[in-house]
PDB file of N, CA and C in Angstrom:
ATOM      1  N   UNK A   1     171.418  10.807 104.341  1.00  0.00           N
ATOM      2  CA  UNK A   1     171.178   9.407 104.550  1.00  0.00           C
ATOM      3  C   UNK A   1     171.491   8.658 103.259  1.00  0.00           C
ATOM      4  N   UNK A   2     172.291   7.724 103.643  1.00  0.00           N
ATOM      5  CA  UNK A   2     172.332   6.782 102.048  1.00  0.00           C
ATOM      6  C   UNK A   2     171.309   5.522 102.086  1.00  0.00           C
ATOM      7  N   UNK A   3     171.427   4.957 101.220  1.00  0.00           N
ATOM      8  CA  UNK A   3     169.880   4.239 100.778  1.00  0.00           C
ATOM      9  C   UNK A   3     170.485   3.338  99.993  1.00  0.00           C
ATOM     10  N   UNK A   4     170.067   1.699  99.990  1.00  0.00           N
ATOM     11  CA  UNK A   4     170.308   0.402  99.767  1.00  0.00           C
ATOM     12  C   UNK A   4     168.699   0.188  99.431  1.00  0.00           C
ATOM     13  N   UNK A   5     168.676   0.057  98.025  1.00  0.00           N
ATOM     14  CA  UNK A   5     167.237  -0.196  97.878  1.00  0.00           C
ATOM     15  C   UNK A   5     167.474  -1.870  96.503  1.00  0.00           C
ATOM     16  N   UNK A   6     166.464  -2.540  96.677  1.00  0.00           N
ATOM     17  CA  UNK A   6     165.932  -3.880  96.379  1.00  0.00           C
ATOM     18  C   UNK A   6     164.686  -3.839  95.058  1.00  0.00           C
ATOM     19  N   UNK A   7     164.714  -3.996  94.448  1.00  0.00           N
ATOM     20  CA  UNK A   7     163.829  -3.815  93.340  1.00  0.00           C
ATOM     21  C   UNK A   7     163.445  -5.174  92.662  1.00  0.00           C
ATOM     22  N   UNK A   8     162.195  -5.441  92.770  1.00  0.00           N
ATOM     23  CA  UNK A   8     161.383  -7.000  92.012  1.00  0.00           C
ATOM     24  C   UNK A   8     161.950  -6.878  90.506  1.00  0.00           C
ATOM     25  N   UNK A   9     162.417  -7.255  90.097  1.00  0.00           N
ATOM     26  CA  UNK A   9     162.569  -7.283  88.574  1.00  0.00           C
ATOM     27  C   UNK A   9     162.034  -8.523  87.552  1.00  0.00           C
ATOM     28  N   UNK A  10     162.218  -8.922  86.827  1.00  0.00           N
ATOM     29  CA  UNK A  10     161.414  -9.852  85.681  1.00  0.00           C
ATOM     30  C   UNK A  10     162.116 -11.553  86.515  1.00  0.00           C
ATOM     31  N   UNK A  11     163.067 -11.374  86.208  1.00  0.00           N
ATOM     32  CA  UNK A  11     163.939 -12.479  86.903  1.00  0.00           C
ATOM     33  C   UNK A  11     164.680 -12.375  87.776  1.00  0.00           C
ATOM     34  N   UNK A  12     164.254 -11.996  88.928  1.00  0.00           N
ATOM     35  CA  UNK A  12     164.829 -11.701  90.410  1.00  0.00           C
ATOM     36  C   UNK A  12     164.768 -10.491  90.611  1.00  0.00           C
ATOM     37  N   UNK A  13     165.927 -10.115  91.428  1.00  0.00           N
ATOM     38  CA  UNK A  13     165.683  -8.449  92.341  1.00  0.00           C
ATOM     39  C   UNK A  13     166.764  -7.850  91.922  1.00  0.00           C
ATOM     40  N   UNK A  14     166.915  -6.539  91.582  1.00  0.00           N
ATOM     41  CA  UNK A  14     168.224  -5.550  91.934  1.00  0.00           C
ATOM     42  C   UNK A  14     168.647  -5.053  92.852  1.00  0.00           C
ATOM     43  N   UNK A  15     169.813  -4.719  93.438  1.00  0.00           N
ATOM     44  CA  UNK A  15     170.412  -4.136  94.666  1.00  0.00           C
ATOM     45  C   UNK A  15     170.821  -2.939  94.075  1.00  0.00           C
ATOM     46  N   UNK A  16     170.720  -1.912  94.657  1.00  0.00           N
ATOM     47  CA  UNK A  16     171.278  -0.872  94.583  1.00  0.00           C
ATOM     48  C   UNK A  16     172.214  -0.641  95.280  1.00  0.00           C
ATOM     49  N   UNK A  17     173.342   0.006  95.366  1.00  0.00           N
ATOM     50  CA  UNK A  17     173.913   0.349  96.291  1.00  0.00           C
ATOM     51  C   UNK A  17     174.429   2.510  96.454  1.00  0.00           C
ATOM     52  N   UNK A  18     174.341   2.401  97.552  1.00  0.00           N
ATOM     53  CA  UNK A  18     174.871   4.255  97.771  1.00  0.00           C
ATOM     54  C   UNK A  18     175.932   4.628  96.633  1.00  0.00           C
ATOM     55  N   UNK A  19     176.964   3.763  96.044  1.00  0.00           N
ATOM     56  CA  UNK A  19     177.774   4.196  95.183  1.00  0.00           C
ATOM     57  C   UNK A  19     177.592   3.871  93.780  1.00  0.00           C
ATOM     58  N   UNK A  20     176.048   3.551  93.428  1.00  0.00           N
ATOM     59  CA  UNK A  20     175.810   3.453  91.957  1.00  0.00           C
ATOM     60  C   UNK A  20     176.355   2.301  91.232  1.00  0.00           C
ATOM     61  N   UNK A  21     176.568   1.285  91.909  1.00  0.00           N
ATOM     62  CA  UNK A  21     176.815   0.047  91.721  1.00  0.00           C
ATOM     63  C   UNK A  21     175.684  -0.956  92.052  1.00  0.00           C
ATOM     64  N   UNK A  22     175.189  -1.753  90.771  1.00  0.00           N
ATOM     65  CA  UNK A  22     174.099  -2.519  90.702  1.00  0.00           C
ATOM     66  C   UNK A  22     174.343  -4.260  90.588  1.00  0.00           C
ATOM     67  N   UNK A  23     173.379  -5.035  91.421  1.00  0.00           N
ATOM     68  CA  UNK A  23     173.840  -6.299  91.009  1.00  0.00           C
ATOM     69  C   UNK A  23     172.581  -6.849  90.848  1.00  0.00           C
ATOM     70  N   UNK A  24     172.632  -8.288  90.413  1.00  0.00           N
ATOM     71  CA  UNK A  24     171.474  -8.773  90.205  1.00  0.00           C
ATOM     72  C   UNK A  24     171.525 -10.218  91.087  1.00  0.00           C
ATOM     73  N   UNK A  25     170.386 -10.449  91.940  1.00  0.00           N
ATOM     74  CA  UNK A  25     170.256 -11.153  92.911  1.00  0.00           C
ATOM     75  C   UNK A  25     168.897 -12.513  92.712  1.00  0.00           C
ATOM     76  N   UNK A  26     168.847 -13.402  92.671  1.00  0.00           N
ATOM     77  CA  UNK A  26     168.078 -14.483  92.399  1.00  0.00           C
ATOM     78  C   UNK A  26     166.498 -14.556  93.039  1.00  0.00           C
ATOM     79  N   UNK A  27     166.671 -14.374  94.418  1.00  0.00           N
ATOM     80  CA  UNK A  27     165.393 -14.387  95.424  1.00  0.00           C
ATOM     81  C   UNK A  27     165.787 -13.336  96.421  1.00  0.00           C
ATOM     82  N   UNK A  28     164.445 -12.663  97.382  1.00  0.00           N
ATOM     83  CA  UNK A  28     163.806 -11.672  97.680  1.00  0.00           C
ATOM     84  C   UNK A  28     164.736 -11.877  99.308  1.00  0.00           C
ATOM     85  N   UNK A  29     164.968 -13.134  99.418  1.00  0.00           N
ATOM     86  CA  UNK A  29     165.306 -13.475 100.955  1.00  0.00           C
ATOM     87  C   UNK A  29     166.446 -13.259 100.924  1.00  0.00           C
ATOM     88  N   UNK A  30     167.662 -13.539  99.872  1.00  0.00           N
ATOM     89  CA  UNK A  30     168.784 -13.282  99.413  1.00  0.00           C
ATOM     90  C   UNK A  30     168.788 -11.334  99.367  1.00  0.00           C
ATOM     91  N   UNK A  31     168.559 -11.400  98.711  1.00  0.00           N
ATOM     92  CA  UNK A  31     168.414  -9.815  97.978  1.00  0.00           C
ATOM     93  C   UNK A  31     168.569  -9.036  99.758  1.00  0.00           C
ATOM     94  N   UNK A  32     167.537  -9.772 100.621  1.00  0.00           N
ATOM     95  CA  UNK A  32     167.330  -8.626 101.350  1.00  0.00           C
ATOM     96  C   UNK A  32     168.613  -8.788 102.837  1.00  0.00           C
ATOM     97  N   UNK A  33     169.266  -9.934 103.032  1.00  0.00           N
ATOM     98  CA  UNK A  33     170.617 -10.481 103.503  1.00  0.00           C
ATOM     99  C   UNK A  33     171.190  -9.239 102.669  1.00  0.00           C
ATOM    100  N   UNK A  34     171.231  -9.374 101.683  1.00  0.00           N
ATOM    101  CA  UNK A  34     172.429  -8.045 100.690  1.00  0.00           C
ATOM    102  C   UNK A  34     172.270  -7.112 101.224  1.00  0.00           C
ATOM    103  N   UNK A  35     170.878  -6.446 101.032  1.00  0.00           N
ATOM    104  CA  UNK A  35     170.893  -4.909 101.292  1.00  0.00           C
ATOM    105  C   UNK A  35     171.520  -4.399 102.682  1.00  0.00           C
ATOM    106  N   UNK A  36     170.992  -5.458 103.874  1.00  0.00           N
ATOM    107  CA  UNK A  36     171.473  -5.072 104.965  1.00  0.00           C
ATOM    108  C   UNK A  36     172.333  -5.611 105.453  1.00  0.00           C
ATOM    109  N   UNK A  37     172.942  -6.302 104.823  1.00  0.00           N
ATOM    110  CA  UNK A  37     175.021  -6.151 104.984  1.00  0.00           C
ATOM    111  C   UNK A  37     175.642  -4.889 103.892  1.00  0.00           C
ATOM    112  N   UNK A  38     175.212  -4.762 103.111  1.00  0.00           N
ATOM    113  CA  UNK A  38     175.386  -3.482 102.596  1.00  0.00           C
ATOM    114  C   UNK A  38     175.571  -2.301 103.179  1.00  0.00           C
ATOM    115  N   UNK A  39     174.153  -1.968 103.551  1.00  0.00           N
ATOM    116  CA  UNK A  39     173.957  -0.929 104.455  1.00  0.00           C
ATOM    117  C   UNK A  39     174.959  -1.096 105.617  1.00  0.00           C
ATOM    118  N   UNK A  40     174.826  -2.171 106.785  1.00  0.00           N
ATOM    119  CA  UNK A  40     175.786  -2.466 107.387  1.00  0.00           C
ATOM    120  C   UNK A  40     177.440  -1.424 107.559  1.00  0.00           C
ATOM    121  N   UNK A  41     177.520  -2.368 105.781  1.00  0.00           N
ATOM    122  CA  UNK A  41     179.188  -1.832 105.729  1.00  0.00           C
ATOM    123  C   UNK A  41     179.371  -0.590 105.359  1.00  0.00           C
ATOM    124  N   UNK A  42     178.203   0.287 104.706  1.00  0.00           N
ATOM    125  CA  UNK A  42     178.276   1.410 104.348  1.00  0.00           C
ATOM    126  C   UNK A  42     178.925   2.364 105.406  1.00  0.00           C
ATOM    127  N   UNK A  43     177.751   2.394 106.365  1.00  0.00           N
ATOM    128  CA  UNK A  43     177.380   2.700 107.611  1.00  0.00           C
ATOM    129  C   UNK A  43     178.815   2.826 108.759  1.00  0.00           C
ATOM    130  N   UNK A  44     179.166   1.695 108.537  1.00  0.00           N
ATOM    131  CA  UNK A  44     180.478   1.728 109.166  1.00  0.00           C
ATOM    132  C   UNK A  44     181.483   2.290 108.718  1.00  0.00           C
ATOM    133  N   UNK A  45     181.593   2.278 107.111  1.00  0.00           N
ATOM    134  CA  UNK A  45     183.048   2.817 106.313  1.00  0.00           C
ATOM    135  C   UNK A  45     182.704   4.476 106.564  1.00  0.00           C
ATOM    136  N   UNK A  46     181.367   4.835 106.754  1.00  0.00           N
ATOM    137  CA  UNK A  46     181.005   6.743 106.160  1.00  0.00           C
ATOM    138  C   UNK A  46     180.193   7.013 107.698  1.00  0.00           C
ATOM    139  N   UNK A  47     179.953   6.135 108.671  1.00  0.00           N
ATOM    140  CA  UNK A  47     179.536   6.667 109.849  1.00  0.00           C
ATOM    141  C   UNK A  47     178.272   7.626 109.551  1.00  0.00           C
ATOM    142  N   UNK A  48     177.497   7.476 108.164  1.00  0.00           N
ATOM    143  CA  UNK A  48     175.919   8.300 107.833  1.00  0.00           C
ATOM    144  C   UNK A  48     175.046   7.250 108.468  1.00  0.00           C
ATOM    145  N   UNK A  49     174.185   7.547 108.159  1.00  0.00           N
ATOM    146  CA  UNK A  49     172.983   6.747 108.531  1.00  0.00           C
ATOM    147  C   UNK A  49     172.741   6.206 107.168  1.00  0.00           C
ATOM    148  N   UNK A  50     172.309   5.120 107.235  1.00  0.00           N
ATOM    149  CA  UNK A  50     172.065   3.911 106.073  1.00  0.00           C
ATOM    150  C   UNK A  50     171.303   2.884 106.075  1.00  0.00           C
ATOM    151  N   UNK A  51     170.071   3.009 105.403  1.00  0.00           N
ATOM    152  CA  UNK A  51     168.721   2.178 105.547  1.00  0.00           C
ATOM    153  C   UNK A  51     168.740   1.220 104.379  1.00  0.00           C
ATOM    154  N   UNK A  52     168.385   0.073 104.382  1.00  0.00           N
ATOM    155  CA  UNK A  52     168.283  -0.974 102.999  1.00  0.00           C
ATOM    156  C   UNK A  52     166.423  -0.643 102.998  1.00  0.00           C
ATOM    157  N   UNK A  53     165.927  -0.579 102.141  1.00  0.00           N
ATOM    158  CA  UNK A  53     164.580  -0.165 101.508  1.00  0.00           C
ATOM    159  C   UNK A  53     164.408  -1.499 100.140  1.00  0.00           C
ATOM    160  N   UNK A  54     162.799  -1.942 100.191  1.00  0.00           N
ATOM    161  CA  UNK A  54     162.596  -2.482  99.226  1.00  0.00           C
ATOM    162  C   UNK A  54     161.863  -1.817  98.761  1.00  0.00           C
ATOM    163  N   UNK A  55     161.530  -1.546  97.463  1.00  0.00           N
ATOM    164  CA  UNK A  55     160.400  -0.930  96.427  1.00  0.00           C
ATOM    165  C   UNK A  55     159.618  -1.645  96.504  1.00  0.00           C
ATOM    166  N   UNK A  56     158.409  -1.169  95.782  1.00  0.00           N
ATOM    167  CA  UNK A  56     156.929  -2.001  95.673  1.00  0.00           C
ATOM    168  C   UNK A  56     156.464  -1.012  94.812  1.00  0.00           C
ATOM    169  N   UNK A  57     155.134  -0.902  94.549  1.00  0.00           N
ATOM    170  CA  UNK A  57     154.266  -0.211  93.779  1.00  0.00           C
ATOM    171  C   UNK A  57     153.350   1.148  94.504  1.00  0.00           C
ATOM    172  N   UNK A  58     153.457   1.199  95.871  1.00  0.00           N
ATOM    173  CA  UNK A  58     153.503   2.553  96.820  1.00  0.00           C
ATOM    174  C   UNK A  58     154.986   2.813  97.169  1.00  0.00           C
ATOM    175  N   UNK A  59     155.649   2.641  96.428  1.00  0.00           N
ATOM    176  CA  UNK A  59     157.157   3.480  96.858  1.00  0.00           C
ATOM    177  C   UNK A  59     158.354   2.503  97.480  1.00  0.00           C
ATOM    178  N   UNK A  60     158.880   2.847  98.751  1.00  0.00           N
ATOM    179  CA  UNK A  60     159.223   1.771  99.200  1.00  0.00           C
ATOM    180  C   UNK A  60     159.182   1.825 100.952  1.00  0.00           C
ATOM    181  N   UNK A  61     159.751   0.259 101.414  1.00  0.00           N
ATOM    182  CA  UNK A  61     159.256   0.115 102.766  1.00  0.00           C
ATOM    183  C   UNK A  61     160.481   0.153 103.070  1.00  0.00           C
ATOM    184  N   UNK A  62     161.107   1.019 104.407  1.00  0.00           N
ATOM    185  CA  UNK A  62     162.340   0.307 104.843  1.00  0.00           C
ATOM    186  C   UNK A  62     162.215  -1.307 105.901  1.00  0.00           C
ATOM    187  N   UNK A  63     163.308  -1.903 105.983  1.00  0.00           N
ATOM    188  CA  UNK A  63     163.717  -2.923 106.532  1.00  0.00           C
ATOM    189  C   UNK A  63     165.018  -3.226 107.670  1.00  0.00           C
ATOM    190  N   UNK A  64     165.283  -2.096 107.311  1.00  0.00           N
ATOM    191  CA  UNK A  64     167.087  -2.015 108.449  1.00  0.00           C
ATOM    192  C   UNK A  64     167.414  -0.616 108.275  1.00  0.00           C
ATOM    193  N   UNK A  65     167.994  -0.347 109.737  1.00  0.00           N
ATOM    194  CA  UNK A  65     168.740   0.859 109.642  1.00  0.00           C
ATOM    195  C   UNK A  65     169.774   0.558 110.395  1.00  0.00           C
ATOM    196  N   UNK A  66     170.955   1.376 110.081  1.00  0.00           N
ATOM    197  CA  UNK A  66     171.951   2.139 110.791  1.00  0.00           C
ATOM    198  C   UNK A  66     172.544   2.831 110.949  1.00  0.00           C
ATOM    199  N   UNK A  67     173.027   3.639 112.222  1.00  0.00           N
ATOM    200  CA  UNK A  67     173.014   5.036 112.156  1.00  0.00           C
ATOM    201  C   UNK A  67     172.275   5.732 113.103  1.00  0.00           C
TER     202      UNK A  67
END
């Protein structure tokens, strides 16, 4: 399974993406539009299963899947 995860940071959120490519995103509502067009396109280019996940302080929650 690949994994699109969202991270709170000091001044906005990070995106992760399955290929180790990081961006930095302004707000949480934004951030989370990213992850799951991300995942999305992952999903479609590699036909895996591909969840966008936000972190928190118990780990993280998913929010979208596909796959």
């Amino acid at each position: 399974m690949q994994r699109v995860v969202i991270h709170p940071i000091e001044d906005g959120w990070l995106l992760r993406r399955p290929d180790g490519h990081r961006e930095w995103i302004d707000t949480r509502a934004w951030a989370e539009r990213a992850a799951e067009s991300v995942a999305h396109e992952f999903h479609a280019r590699s036909g895996r299963t591909t969840c966008a996940l936000v972190a928190n302080d118990d780990g993280y929650v998913e929010f979208a899947r596909f796959g």
